[in-house]
N, C-alpha and C. Protein backbone atom coordinates (compact mmCIF):
# COMPACT_ATOMS: atom_id res chain seq x y z
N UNK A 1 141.20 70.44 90.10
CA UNK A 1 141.86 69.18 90.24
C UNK A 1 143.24 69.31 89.59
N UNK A 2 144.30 68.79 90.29
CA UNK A 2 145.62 69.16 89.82
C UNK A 2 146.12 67.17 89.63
N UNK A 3 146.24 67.22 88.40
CA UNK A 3 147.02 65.69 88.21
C UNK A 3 148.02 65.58 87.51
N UNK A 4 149.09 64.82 87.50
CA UNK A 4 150.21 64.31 86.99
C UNK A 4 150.35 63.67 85.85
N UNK A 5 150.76 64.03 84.84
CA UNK A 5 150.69 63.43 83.79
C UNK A 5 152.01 63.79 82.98
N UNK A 6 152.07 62.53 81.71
CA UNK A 6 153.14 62.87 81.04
C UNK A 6 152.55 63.12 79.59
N UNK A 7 153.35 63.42 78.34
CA UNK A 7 152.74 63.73 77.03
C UNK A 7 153.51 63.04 76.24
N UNK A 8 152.88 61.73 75.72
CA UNK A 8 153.25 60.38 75.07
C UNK A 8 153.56 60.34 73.89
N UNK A 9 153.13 61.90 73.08
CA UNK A 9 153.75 62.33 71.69
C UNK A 9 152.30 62.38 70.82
N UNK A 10 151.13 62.05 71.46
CA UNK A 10 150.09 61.88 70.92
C UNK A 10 149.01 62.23 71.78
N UNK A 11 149.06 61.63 73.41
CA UNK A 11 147.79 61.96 74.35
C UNK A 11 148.65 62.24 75.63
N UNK A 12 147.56 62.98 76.57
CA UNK A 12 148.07 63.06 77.86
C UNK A 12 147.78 62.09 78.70
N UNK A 13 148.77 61.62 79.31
CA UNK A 13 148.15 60.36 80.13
C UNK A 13 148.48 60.55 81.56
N UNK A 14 147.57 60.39 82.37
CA UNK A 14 147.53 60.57 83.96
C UNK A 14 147.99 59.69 84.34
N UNK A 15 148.98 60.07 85.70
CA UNK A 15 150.16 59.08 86.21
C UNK A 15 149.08 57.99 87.36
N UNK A 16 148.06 58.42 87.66
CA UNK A 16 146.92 57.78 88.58
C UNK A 16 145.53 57.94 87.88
N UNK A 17 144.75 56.99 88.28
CA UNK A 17 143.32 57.16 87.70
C UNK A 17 142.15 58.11 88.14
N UNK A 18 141.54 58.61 87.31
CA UNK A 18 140.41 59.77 87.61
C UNK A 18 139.09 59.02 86.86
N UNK A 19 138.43 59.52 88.48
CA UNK A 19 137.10 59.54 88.55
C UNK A 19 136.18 60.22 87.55
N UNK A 20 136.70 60.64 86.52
CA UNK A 20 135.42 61.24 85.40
C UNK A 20 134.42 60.02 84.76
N UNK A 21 133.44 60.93 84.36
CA UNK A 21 132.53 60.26 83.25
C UNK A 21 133.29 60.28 81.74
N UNK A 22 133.49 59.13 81.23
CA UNK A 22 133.91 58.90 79.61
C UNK A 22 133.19 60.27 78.97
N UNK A 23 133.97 60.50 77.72
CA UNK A 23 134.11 61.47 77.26
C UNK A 23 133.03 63.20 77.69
N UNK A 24 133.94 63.03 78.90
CA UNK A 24 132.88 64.69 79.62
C UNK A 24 134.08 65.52 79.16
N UNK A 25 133.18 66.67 78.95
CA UNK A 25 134.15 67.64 78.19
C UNK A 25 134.92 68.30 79.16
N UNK A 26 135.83 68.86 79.16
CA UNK A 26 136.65 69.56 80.19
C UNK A 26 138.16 70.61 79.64
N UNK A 27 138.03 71.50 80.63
CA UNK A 27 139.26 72.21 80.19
C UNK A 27 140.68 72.29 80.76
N UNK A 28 141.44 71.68 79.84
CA UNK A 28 142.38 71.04 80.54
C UNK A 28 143.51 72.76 80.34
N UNK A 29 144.44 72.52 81.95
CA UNK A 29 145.55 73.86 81.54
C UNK A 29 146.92 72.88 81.93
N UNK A 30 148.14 73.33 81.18
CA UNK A 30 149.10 72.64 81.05
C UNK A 30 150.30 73.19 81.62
N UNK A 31 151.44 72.69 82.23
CA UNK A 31 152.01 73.58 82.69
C UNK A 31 153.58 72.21 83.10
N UNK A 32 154.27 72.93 82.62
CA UNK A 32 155.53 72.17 82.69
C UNK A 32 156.29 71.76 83.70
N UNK A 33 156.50 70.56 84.31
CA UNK A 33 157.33 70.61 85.32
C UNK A 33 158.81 70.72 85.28
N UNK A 34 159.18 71.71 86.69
CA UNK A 34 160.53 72.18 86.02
C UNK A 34 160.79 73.33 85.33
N UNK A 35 159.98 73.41 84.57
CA UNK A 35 160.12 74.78 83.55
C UNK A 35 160.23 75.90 84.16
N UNK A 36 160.61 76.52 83.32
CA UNK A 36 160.61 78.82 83.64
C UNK A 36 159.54 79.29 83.36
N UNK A 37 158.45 78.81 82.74
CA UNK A 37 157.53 79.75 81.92
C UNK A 37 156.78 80.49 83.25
N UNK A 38 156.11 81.40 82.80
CA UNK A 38 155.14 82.34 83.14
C UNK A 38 154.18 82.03 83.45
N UNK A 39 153.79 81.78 85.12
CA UNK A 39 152.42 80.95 85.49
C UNK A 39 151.35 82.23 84.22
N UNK A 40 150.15 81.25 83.96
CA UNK A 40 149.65 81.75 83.10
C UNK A 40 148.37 81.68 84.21
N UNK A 41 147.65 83.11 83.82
CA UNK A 41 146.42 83.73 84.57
C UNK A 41 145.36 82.41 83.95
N UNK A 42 144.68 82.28 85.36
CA UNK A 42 143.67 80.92 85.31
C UNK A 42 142.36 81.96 84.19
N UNK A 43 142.06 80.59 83.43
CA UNK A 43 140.52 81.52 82.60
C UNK A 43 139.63 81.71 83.33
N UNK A 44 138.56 83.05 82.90
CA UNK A 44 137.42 83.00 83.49
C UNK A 44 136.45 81.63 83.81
N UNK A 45 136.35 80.98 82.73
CA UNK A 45 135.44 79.35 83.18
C UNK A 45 135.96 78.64 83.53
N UNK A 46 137.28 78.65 83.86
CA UNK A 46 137.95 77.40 85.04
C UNK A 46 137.73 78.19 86.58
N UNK A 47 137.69 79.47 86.95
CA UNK A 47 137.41 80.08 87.96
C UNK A 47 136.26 80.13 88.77
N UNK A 48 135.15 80.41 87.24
CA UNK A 48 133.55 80.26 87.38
C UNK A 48 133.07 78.87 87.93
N UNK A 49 133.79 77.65 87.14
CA UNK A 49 133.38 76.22 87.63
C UNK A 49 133.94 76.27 89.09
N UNK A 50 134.82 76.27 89.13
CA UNK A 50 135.63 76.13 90.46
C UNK A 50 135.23 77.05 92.12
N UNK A 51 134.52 77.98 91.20
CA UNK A 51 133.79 78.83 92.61
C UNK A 51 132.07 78.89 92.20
N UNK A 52 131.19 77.93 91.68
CA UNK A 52 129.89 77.78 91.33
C UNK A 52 129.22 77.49 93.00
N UNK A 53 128.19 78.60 93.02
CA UNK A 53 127.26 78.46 94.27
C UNK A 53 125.98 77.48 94.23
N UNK A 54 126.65 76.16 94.95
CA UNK A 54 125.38 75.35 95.24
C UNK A 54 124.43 75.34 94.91
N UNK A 55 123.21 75.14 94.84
CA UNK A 55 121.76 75.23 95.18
C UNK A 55 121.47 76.24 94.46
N UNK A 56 119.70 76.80 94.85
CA UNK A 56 119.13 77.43 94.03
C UNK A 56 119.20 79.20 95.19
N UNK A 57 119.58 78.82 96.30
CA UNK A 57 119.73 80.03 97.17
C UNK A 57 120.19 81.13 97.06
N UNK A 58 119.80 82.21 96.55
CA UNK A 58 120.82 83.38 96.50
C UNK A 58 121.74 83.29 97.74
N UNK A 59 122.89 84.14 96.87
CA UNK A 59 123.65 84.31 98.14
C UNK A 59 123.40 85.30 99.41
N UNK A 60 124.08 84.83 100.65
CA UNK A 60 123.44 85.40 102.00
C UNK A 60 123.23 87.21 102.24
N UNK A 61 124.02 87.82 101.18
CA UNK A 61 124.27 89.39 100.87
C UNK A 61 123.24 89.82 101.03
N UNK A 62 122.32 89.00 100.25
CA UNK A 62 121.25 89.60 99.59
C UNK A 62 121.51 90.36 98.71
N UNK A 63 122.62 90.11 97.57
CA UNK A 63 123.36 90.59 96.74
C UNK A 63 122.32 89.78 95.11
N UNK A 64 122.12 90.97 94.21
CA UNK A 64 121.13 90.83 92.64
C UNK A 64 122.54 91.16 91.84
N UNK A 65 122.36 90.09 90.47
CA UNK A 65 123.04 90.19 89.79
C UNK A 65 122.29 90.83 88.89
N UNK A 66 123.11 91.62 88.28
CA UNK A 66 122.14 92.75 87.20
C UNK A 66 123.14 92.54 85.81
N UNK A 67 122.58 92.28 84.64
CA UNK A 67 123.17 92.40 83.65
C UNK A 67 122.15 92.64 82.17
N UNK A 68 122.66 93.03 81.30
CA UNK A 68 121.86 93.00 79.50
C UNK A 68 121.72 92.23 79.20
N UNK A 69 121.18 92.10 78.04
CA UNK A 69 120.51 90.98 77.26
C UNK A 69 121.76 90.91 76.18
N UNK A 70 122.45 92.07 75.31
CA UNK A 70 123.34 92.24 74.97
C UNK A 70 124.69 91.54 75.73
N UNK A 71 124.74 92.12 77.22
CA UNK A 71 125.85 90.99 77.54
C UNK A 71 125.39 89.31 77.36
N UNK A 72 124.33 89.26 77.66
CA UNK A 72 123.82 87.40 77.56
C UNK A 72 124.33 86.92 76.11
N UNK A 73 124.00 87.89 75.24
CA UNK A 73 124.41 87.66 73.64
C UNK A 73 125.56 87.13 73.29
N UNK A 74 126.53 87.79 73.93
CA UNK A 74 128.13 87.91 74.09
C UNK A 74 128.39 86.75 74.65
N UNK A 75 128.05 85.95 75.96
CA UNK A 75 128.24 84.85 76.76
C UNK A 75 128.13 83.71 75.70
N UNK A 76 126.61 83.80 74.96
CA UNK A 76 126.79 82.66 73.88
C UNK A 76 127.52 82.88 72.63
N UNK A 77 128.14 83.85 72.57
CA UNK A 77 128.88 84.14 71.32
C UNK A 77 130.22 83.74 71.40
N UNK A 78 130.53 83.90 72.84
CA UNK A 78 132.08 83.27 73.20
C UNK A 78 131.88 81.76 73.41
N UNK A 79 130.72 81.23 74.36
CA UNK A 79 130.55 79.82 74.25
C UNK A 79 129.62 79.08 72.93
N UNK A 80 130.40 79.50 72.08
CA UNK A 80 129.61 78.68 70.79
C UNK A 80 129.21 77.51 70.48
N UNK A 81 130.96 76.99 70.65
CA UNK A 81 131.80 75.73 70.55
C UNK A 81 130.96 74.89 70.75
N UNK A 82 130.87 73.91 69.73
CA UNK A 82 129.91 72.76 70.05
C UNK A 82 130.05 72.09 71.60
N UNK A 83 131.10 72.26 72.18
CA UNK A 83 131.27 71.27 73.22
C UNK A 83 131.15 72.18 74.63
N UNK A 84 130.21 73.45 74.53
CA UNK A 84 130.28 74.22 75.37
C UNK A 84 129.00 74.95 75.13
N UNK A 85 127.82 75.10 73.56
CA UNK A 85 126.89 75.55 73.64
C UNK A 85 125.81 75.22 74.59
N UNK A 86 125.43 74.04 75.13
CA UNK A 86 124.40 73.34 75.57
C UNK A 86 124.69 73.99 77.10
N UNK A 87 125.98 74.60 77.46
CA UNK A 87 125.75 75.05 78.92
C UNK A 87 125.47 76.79 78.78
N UNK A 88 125.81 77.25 77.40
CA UNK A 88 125.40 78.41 76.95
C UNK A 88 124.43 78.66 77.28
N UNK A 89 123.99 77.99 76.68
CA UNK A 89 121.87 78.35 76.46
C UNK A 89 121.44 77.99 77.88
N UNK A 90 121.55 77.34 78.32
CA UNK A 90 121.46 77.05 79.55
C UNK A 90 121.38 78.28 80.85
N UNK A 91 122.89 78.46 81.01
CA UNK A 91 123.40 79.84 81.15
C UNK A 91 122.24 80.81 81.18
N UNK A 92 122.03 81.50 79.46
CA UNK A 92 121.11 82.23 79.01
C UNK A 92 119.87 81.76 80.01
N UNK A 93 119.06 80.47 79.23
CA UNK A 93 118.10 80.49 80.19
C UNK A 93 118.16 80.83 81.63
N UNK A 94 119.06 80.14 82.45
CA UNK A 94 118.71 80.80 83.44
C UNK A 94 118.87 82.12 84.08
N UNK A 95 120.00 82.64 83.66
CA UNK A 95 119.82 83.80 84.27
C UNK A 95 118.12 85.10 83.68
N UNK A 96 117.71 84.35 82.68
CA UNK A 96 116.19 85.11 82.44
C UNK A 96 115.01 84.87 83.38
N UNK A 97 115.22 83.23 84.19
CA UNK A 97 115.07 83.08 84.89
C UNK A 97 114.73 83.32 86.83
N UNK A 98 116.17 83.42 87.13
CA UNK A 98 116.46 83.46 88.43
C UNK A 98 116.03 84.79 89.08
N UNK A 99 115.22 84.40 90.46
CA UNK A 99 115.08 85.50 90.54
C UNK A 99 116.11 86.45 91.87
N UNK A 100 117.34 85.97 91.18
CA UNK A 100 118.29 86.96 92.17
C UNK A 100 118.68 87.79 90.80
N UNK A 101 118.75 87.75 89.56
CA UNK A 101 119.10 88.41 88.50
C UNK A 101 118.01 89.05 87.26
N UNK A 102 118.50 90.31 87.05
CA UNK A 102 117.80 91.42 86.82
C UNK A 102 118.20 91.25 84.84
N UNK A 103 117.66 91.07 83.53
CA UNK A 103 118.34 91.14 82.84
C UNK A 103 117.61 92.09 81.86
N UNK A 104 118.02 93.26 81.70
CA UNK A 104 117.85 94.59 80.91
C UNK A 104 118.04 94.14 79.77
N UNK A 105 116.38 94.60 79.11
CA UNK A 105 116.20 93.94 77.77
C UNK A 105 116.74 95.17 76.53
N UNK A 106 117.00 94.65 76.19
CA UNK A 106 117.80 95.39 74.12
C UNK A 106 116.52 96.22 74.08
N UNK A 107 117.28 97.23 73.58
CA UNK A 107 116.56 98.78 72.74
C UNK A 107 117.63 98.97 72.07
N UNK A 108 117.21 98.78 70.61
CA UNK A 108 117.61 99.32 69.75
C UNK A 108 118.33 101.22 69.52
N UNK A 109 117.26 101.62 69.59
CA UNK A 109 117.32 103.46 69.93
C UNK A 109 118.74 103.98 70.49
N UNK A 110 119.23 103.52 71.59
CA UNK A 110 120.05 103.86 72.18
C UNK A 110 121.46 103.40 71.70
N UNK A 111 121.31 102.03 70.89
CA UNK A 111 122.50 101.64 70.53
C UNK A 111 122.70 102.72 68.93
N UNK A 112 121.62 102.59 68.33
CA UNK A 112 121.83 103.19 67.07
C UNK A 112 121.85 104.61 66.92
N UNK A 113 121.47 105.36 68.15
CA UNK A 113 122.46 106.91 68.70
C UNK A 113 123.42 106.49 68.73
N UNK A 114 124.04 106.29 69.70
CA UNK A 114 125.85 105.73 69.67
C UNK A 114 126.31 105.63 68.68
N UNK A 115 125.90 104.94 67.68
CA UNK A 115 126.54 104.63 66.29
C UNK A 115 126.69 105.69 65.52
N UNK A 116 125.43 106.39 65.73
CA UNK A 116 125.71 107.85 64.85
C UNK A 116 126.49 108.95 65.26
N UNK A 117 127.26 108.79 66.41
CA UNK A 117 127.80 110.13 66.92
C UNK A 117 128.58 110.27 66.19
């Protein structure tokens, strides 16, 4: 969603009204009109929301998402933030879940070779 707004010295205020729910959390990106700056690369979770697949259907590929338990770790370690854990865990749960995704459980052994090389 792209809206118009100005910055009042305190809040951002939208030049037209939006359809949200009172205080839903969201990530807002800012960008100057007029300005020179450097379009700035969109984040991974404004990309992820913005391209989220419907329903419970895998996609038509017949394409498995495969990932660690270690990466799952990482997902809630970056979404900590109080205002972003509850889709964390979530997240977590489901992908332990789903059965288009594969999630390779932690062994110790292998990480703590690595460490010793």
């Amino acid at each position: 969603m792209t809206v118009s707004a100005h910055f009042d010295g305190k809040v951002i205020v939208p030049h037209e009204p939006l359809e949200l729910t009172a205080n839903q959390p969201l990530i807002v990106r800012t960008q100057l009109v007029g300005g020179n700056e450097e379009p700035v690369e969109e984040s991974v979770l404004t990309w992820l929301a913005a391209n989220a697949i419907d329903g419970d259907a895998p996609p038509k590929t017949g394409s498995r998402i495969l990932t660690t338990e270690a990466e799952l770790w990482e997902w809630l370690n970056a979404l900590s933030d109080p205002t972003t854990r509850a889709v964390a865990a979530e997240g977590y749960r489901r992908a332990h879940s789903d059965r288009v995704a594969e999630v390779v459980p932690f062994e110790p052994e292998p990480s703590n070779a690595a460490v010793g090389l």
